[in-house]
N, C-alpha and C. Protein backbone atom coordinates (compact mmCIF):
# COMPACT_ATOMS: atom_id res chain seq x y z
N UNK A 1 -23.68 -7.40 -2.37
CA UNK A 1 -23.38 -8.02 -1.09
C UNK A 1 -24.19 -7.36 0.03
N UNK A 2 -24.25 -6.26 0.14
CA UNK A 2 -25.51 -5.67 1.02
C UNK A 2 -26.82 -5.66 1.02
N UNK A 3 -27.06 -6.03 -0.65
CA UNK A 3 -28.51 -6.39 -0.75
C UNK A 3 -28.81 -7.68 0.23
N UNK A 4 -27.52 -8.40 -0.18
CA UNK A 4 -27.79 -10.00 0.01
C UNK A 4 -27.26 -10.01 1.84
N UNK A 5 -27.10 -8.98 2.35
CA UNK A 5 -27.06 -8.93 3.92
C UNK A 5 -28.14 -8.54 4.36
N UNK A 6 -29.36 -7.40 3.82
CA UNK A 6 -29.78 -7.13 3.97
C UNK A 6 -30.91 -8.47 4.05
N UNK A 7 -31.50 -8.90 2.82
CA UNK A 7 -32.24 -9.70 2.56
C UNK A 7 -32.34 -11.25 3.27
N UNK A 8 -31.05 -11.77 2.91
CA UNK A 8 -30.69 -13.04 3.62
C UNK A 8 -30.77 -14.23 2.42
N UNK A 9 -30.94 -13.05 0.96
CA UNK A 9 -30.89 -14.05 0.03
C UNK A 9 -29.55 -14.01 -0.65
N UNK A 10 -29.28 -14.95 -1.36
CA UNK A 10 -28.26 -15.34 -2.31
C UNK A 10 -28.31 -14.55 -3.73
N UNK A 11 -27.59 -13.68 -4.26
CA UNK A 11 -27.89 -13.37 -5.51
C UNK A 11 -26.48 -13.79 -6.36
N UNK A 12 -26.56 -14.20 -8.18
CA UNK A 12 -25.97 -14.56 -9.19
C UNK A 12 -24.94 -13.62 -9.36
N UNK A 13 -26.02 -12.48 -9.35
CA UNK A 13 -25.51 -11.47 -10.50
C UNK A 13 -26.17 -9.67 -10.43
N UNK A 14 -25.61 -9.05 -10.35
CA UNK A 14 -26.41 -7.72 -10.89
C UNK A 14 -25.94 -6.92 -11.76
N UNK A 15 -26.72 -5.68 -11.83
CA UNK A 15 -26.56 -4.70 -12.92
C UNK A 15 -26.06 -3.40 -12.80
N UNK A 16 -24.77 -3.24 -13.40
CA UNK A 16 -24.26 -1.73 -13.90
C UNK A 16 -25.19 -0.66 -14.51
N UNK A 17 -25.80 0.33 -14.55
CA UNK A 17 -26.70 1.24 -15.05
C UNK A 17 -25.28 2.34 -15.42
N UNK A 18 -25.21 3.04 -17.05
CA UNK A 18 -24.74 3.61 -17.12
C UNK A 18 -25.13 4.46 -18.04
N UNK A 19 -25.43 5.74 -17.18
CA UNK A 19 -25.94 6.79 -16.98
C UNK A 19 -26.24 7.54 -18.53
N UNK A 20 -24.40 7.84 -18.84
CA UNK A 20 -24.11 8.58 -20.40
C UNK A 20 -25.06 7.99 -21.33
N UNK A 21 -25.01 7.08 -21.35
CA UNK A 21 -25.48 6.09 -23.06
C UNK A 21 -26.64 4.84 -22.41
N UNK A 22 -26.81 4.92 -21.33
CA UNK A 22 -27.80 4.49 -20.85
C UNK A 22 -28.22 3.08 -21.03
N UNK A 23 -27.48 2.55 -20.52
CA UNK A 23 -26.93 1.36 -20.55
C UNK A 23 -26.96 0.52 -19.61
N UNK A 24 -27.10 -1.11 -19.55
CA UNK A 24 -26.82 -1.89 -18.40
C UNK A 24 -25.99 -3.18 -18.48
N UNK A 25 -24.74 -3.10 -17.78
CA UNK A 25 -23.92 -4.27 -17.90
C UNK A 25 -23.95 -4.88 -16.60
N UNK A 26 -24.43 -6.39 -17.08
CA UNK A 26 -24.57 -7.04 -16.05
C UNK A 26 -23.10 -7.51 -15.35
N UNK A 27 -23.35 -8.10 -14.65
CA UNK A 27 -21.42 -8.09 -13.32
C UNK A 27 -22.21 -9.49 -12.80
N UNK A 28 -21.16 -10.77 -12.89
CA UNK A 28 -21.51 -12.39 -12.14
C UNK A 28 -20.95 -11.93 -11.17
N UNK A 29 -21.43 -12.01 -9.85
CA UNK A 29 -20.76 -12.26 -8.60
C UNK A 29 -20.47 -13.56 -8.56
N UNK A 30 -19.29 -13.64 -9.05
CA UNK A 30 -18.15 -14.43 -8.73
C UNK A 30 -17.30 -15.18 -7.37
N UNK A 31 -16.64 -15.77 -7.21
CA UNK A 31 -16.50 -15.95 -5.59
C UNK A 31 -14.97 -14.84 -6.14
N UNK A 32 -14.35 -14.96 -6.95
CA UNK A 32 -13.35 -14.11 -6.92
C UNK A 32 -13.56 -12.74 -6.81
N UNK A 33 -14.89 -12.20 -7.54
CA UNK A 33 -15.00 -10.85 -7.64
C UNK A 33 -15.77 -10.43 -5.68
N UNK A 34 -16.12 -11.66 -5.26
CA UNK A 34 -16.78 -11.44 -3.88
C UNK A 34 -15.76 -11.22 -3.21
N UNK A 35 -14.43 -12.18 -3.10
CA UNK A 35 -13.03 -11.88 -2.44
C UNK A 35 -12.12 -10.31 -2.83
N UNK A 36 -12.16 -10.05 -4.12
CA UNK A 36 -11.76 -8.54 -4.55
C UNK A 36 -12.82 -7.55 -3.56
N UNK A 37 -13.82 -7.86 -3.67
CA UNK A 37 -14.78 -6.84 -3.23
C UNK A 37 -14.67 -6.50 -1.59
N UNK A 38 -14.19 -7.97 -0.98
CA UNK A 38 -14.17 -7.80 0.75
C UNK A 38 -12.39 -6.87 0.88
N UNK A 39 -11.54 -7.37 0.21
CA UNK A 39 -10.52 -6.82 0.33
C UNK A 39 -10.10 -5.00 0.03
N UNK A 40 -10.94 -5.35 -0.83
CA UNK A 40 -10.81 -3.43 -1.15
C UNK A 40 -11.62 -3.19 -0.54
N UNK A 41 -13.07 -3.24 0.70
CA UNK A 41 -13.27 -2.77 1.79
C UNK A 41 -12.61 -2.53 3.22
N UNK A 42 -11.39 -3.84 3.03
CA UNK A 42 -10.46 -3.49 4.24
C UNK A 42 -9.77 -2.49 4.09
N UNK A 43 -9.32 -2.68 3.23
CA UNK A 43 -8.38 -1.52 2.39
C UNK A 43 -8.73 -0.47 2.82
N UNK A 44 -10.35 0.18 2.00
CA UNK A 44 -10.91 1.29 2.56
C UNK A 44 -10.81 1.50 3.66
N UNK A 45 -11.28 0.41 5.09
CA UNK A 45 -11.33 0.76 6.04
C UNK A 45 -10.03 1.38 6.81
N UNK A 46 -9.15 0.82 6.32
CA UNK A 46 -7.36 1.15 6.76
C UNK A 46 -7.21 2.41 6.05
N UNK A 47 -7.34 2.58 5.24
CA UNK A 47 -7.01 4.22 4.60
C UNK A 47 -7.82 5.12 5.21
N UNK A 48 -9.34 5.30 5.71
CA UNK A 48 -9.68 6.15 6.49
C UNK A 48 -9.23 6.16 7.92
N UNK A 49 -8.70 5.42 8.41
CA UNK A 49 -8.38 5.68 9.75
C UNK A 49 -6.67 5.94 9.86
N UNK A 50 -6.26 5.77 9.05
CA UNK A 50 -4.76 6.11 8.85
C UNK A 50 -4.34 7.84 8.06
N UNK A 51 -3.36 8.32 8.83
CA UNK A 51 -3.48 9.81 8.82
C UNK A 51 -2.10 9.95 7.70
N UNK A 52 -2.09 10.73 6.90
CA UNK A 52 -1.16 10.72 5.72
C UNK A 52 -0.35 11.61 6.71
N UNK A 53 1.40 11.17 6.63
CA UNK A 53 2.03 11.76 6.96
C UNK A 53 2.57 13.48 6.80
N UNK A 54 3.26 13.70 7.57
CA UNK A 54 3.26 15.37 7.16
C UNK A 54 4.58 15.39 5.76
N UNK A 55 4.30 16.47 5.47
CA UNK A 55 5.04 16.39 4.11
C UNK A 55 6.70 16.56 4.47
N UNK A 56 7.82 16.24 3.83
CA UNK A 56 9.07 16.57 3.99
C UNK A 56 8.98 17.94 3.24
N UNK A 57 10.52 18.71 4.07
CA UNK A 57 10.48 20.23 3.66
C UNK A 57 11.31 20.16 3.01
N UNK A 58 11.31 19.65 1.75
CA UNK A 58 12.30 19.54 0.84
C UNK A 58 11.66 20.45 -0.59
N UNK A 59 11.56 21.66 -0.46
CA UNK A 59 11.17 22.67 -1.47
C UNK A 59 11.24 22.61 -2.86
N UNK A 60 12.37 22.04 -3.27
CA UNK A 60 13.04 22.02 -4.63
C UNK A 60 12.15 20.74 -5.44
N UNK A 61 12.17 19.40 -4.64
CA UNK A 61 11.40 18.54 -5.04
C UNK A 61 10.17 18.40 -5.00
N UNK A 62 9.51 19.59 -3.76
CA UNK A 62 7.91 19.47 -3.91
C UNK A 62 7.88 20.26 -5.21
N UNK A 63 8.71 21.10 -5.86
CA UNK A 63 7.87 22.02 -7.03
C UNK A 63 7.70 21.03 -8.10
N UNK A 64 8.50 19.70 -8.57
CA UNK A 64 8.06 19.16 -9.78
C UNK A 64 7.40 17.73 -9.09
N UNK A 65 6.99 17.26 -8.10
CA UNK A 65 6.22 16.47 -7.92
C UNK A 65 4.92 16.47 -8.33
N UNK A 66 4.90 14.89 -8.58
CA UNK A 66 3.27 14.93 -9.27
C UNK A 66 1.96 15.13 -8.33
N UNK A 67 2.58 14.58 -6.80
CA UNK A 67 1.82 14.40 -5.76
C UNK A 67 1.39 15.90 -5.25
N UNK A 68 1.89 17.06 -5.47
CA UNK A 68 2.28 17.90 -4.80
C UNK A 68 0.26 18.92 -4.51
N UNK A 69 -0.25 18.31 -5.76
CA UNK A 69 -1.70 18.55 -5.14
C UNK A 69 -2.35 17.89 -4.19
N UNK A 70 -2.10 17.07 -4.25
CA UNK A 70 -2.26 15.99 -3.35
C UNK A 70 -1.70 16.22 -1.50
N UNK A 71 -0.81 16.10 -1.40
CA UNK A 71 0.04 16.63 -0.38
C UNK A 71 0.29 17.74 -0.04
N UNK A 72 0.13 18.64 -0.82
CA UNK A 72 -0.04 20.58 -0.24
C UNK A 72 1.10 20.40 0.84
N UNK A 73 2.25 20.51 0.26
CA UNK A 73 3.43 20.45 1.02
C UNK A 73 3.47 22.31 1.67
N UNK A 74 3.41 23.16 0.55
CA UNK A 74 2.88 24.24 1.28
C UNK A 74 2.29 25.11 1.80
N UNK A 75 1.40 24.49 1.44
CA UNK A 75 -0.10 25.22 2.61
C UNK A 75 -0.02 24.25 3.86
N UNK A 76 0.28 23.28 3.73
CA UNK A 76 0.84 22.71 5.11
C UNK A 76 1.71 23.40 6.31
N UNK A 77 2.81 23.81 5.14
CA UNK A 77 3.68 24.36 5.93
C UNK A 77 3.39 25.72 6.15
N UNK A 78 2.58 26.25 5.50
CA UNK A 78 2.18 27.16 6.08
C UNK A 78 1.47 27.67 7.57
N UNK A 79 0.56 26.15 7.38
CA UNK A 79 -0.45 26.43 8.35
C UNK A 79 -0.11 25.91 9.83
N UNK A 80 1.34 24.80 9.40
CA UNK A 80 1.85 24.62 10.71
C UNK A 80 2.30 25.79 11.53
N UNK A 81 3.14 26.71 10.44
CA UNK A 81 3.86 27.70 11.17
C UNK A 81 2.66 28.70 11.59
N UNK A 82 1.57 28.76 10.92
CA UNK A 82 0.90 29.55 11.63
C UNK A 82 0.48 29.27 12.79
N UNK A 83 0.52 27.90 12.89
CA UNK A 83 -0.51 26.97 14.57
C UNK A 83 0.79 27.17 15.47
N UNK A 84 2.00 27.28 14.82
CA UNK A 84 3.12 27.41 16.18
C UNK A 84 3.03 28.66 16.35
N UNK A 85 2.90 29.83 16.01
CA UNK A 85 3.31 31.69 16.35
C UNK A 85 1.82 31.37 17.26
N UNK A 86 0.90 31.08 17.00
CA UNK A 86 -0.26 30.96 17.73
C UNK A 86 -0.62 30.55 19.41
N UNK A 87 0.59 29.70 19.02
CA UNK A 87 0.52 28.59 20.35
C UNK A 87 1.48 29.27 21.76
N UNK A 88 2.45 30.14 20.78
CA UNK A 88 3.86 30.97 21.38
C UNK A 88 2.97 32.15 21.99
N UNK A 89 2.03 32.40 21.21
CA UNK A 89 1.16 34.05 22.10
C UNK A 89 0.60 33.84 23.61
């Protein structure tokens, strides 16, 4: 789709190159796979500008969460409390 913004031409179809085994699978641009493709760019665009909330201080449940790399519930909380003693000096 950027080729074809770039260019101003129409393209079918292109090619997957894969790397391991060195390989190429071709992909029809589809009008469905063109509609998947614009939507998971909005998507993208909404997830970078949207700020993940701060974590709940619920201790017991961050230790077996799966998310909990993800969310750094306590290095969060760490670093809040460090930005408040900071702010108090």
């Amino acid at each position: 789709m950027c080729i074809e913004e770039r260019t101003g031409r129409s393209l079918a179809y292109g090619e997957i190159f894969y790397h391991a085994n060195r390989r190429r699978q071709t992909v029809a641009f589809t009008p469905q796979l063109r509609q998947m493709t614009e939507q998971a760019i909005v998507l993208a665009q909404l997830a970078s500008q949207t700020t993940m909330p701060a974590p709940i201080d619920n201790t017991k449940k961050c230790l077996s969460c799966s998310l909990k790399e993800i969310c750094l519930p306590f290095e969060v909380k760490q670093l809040r409390s460090s930005m408040t003693l900071e702010t108090e000096d």
